[in-house]
Structure formats: C-alpha cells, structure tokens
C-alpha atoms as a PDB file:
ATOM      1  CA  UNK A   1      -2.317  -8.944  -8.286  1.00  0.00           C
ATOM      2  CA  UNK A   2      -6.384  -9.530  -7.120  1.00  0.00           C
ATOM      3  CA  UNK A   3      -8.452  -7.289  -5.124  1.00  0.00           C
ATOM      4  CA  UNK A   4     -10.717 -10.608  -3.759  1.00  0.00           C
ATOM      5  CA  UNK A   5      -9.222 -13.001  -0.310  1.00  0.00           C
ATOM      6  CA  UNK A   6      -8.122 -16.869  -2.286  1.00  0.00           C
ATOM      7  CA  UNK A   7     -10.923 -19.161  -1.674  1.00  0.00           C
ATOM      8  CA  UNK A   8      -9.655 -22.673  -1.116  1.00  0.00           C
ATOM      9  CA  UNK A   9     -11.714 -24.086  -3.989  1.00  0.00           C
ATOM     10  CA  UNK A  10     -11.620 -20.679  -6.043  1.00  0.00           C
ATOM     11  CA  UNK A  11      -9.412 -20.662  -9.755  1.00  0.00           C
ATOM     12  CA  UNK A  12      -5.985 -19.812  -9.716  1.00  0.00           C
ATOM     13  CA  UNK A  13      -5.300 -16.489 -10.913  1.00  0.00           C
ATOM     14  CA  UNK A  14      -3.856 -16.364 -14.763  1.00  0.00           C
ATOM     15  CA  UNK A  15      -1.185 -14.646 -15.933  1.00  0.00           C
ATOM     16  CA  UNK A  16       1.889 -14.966 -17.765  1.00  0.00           C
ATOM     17  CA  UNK A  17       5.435 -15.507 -16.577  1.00  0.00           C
ATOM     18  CA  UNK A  18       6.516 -12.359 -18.140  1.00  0.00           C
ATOM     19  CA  UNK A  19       3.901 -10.337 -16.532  1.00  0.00           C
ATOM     20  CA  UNK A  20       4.548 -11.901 -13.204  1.00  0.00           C
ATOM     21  CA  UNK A  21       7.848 -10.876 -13.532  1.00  0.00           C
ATOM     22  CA  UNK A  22       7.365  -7.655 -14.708  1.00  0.00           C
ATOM     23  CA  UNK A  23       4.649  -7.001 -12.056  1.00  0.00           C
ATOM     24  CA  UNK A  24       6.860  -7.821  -9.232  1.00  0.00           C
ATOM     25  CA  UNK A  25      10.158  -5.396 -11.016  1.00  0.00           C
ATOM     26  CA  UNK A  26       7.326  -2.603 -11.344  1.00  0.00           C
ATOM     27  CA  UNK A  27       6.695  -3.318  -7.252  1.00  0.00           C
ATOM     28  CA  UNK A  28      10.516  -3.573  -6.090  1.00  0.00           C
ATOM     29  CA  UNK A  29      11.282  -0.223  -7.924  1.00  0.00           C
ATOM     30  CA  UNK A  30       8.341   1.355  -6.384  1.00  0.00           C
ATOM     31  CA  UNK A  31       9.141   0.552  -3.048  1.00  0.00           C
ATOM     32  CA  UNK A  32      12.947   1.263  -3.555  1.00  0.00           C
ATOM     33  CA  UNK A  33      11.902   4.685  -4.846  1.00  0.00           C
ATOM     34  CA  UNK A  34       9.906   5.351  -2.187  1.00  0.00           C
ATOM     35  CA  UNK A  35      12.568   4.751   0.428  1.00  0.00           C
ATOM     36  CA  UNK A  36      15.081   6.724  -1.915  1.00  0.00           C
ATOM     37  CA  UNK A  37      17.124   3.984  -2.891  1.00  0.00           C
ATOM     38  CA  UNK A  38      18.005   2.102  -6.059  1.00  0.00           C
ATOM     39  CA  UNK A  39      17.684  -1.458  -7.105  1.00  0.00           C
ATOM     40  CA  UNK A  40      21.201  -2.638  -8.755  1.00  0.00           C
ATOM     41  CA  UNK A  41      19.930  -4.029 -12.061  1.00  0.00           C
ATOM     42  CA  UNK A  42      22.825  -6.906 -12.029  1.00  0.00           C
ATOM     43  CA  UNK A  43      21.294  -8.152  -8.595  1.00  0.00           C
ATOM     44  CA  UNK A  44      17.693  -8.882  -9.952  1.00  0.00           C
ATOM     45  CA  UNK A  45      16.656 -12.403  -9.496  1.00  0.00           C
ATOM     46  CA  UNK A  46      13.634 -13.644 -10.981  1.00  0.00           C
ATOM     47  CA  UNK A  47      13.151 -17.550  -9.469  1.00  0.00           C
ATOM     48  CA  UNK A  48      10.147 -19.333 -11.157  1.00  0.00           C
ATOM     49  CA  UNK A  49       9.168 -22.631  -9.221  1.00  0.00           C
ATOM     50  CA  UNK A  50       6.394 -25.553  -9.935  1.00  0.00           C
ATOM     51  CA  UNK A  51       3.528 -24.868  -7.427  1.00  0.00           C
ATOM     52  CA  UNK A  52       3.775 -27.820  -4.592  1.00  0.00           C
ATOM     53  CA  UNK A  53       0.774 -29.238  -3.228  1.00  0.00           C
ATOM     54  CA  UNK A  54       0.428 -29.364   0.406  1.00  0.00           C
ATOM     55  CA  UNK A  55       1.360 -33.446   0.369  1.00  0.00           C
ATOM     56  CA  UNK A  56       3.833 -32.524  -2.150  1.00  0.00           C
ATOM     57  CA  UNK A  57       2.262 -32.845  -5.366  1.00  0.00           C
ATOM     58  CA  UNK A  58       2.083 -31.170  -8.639  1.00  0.00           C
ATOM     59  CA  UNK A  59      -0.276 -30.290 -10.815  1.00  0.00           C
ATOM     60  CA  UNK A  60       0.405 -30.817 -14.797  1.00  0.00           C
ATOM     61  CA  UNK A  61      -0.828 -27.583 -15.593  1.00  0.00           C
ATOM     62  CA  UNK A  62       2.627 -25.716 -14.764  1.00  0.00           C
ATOM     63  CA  UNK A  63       1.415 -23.651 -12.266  1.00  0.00           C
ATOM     64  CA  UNK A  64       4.198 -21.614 -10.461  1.00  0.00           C
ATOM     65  CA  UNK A  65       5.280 -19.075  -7.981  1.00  0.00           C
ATOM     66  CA  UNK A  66       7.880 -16.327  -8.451  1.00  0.00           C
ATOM     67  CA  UNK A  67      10.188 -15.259  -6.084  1.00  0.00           C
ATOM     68  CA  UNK A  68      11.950 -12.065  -7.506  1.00  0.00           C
ATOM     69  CA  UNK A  69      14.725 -10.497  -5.701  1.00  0.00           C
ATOM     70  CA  UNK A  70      16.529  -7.662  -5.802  1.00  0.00           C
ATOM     71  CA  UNK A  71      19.554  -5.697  -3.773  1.00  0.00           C
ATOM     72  CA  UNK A  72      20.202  -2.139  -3.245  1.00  0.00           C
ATOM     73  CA  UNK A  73      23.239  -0.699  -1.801  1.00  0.00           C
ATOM     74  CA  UNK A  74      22.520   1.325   1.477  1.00  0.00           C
ATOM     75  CA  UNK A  75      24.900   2.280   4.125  1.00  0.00           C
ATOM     76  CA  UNK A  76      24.066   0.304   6.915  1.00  0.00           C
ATOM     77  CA  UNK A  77      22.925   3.124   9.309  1.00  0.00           C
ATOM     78  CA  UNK A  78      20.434   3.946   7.145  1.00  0.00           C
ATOM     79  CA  UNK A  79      18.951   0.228   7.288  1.00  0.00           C
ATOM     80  CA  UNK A  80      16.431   1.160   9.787  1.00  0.00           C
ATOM     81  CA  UNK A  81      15.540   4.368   8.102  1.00  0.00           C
ATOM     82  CA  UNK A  82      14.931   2.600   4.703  1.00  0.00           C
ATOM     83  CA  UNK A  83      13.016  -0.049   6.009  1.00  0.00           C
ATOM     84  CA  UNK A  84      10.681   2.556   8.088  1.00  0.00           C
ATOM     85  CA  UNK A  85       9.759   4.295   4.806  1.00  0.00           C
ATOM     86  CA  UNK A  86       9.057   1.048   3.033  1.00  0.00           C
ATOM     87  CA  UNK A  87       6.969  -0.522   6.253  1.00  0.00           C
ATOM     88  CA  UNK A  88       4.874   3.092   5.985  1.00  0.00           C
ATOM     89  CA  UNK A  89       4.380   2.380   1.935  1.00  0.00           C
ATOM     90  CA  UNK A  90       2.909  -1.095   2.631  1.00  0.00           C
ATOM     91  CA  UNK A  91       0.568  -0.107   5.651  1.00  0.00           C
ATOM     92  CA  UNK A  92      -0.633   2.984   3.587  1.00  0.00           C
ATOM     93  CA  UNK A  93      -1.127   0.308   0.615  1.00  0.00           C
ATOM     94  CA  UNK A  94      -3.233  -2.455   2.678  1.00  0.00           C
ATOM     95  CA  UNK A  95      -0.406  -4.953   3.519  1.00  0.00           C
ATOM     96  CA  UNK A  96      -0.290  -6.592   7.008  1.00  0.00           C
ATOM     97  CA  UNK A  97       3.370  -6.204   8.272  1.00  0.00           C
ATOM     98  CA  UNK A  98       3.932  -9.884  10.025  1.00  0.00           C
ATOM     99  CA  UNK A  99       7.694  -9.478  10.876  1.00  0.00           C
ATOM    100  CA  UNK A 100       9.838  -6.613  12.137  1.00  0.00           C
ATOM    101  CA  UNK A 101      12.674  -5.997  13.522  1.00  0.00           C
ATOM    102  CA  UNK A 102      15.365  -2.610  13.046  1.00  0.00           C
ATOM    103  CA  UNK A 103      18.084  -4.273  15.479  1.00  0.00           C
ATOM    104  CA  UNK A 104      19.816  -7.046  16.593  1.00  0.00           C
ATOM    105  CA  UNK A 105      22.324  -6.825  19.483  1.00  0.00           C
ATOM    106  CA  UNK A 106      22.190  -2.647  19.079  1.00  0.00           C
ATOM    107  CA  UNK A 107      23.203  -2.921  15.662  1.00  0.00           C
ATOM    108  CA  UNK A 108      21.293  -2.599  12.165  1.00  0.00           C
ATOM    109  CA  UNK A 109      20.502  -5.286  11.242  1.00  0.00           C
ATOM    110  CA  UNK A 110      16.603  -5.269   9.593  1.00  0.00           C
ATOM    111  CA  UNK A 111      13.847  -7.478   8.125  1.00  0.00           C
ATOM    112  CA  UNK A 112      10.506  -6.284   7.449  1.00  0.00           C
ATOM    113  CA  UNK A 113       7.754  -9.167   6.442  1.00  0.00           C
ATOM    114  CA  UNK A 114       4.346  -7.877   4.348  1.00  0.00           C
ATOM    115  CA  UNK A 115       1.375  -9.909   3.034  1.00  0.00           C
ATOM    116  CA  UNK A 116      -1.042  -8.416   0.914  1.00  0.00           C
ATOM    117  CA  UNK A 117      -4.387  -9.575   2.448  1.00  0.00           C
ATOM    118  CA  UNK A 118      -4.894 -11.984  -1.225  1.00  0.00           C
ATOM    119  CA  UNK A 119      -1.964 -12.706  -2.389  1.00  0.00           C
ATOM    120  CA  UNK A 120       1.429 -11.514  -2.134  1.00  0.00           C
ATOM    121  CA  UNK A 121       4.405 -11.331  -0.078  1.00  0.00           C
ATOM    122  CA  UNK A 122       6.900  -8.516   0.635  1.00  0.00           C
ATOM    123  CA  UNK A 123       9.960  -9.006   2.091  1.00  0.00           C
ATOM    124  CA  UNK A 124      13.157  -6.628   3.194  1.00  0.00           C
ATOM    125  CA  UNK A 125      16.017  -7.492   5.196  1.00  0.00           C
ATOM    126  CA  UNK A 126      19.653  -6.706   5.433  1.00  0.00           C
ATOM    127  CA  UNK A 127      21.969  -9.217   4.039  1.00  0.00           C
ATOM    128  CA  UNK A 128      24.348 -11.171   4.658  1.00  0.00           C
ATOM    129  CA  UNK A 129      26.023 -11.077   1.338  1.00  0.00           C
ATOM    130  CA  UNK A 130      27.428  -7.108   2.553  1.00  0.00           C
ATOM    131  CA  UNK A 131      26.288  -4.950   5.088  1.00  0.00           C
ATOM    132  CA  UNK A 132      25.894  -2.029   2.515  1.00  0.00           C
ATOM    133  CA  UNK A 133      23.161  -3.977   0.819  1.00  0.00           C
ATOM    134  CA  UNK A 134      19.425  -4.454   1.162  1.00  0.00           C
ATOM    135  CA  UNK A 135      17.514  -7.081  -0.108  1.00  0.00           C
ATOM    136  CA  UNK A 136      13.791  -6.726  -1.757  1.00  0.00           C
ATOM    137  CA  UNK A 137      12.048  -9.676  -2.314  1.00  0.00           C
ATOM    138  CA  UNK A 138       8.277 -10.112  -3.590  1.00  0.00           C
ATOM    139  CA  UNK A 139       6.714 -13.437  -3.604  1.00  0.00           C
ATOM    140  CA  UNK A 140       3.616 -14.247  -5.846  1.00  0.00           C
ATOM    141  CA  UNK A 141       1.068 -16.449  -4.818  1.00  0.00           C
ATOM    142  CA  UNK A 142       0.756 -19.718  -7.768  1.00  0.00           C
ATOM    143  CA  UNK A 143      -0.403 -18.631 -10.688  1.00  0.00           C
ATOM    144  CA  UNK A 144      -1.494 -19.969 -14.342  1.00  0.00           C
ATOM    145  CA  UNK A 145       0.077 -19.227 -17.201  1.00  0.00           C
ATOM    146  CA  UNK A 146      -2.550 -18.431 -20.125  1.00  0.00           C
ATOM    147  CA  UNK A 147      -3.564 -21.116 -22.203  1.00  0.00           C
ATOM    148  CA  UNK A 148      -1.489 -22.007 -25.437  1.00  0.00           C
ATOM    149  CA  UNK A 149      -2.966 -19.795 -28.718  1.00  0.00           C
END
C-alpha cells in the first residue's frame, strides 16, 4: 500500500475500491502460493466499511476500510506447517508478526497476526467453520476513494 509510517495529521491514502480489492486478492494468492495452498474462489469475501472515528464519527467523504477474506482447504496437520511458511513470507517482507500461536491443548489449531509497519494487517488462523480450512484475511488501513471525474 505506502512505503512512509501514517502521520496522525498526514492525508489519507487514495485509491479506489476496486483497487483495494484487487490489491488485497493479489496479496492472499501470494501468500497462499507461497505456503502451497489454494484460495477457494467461492470463499472470497471482500467487506467494505465507513471509516469510524475514534469517538465514533464519520467523515462525509466515504472513506473506508476493507476487510477481504479468503479460505483454503488444508488438512489440519498441516496447519502449523502452512502458517510457518506464511509467518517466514511476512518477516522476509517487513511485517511485524504480533500474534502466534501453532497449538492449543496439543492440537492444531493456528493464528498468525502481521502488521505492515504503515498500513496493513495480515491475518491467518484456523477456523471454526471446518477444521480442513484456513482462513486469510488482509485488512487495509482507511482509504479515499478518488475524486468523482
């Protein structure tokens, strides 16, 4: 997304929903294909949101966040394995892993948390929804769409 740290005061970056979206399908695939896995196309899930100030306001500019998700069908043994090769991605690509965790009770059962130092968020857990499925999830900061021609 930006190669500069969010200044408090600084602009919102700018860029269409479309190319949010696309943006964040480009990044799920990448990190799916680095771990040797596949995204299932009928699981995407792009969620667009209004931006919320921090006393709950909103801004009439629609500003928003996305919050795309997609799932992958992986045996759950290989959970921890997946999740290794997509923690070693994000390290080698500058994020800061903030949450880890390969089991729970001596079972798989994984979550890996990433934040670009800027502006995005990376997340990959096992779900709930089968225990043959992983979950990819990338999180935009709020962004402008361009102005109207």
């Amino acid at each position: 997304m930006s190669t500069t740290g969010p200044g408090k005061d600084d602009p919102l970056p700018v860029k269409a929903r479309s190319e949010a979206e696309a943006w964040a399908r480009q990044l799920t695939e990448h990190l799916a294909g680095s771990a040797g896995i596949r995204i299932d196309p009928a699981t995407v899930r792009p969620f667009f949101s209004p931006c919320t100030g921090r006393n709950g306001e909103h801004a009439p500019d629609d500003r928003y966040f996305l919050m795309y998700s997609a799932h992958s069908a992986v045996p759950l043994a290989r959970h921890p394995e997946v999740v290794r090769q997509v923690r070693a991605v994000l390290q080698r690509e500058g994020l800061t892993i903030t949450g880890y965790r390969e089991l729970l009770d001596g079972r798989p059962d994984t979550i890996l948390d990433a934040e670009h130092p800027s502006d995005y968020t990376v997340t990959v857990e096992s779900t709930a929804g089968g225990a043959d499925h992983l979950l990819l999830r990338v999180t935009t900061p709020c962004l402008l769409p361009p102005p109207a021609p």
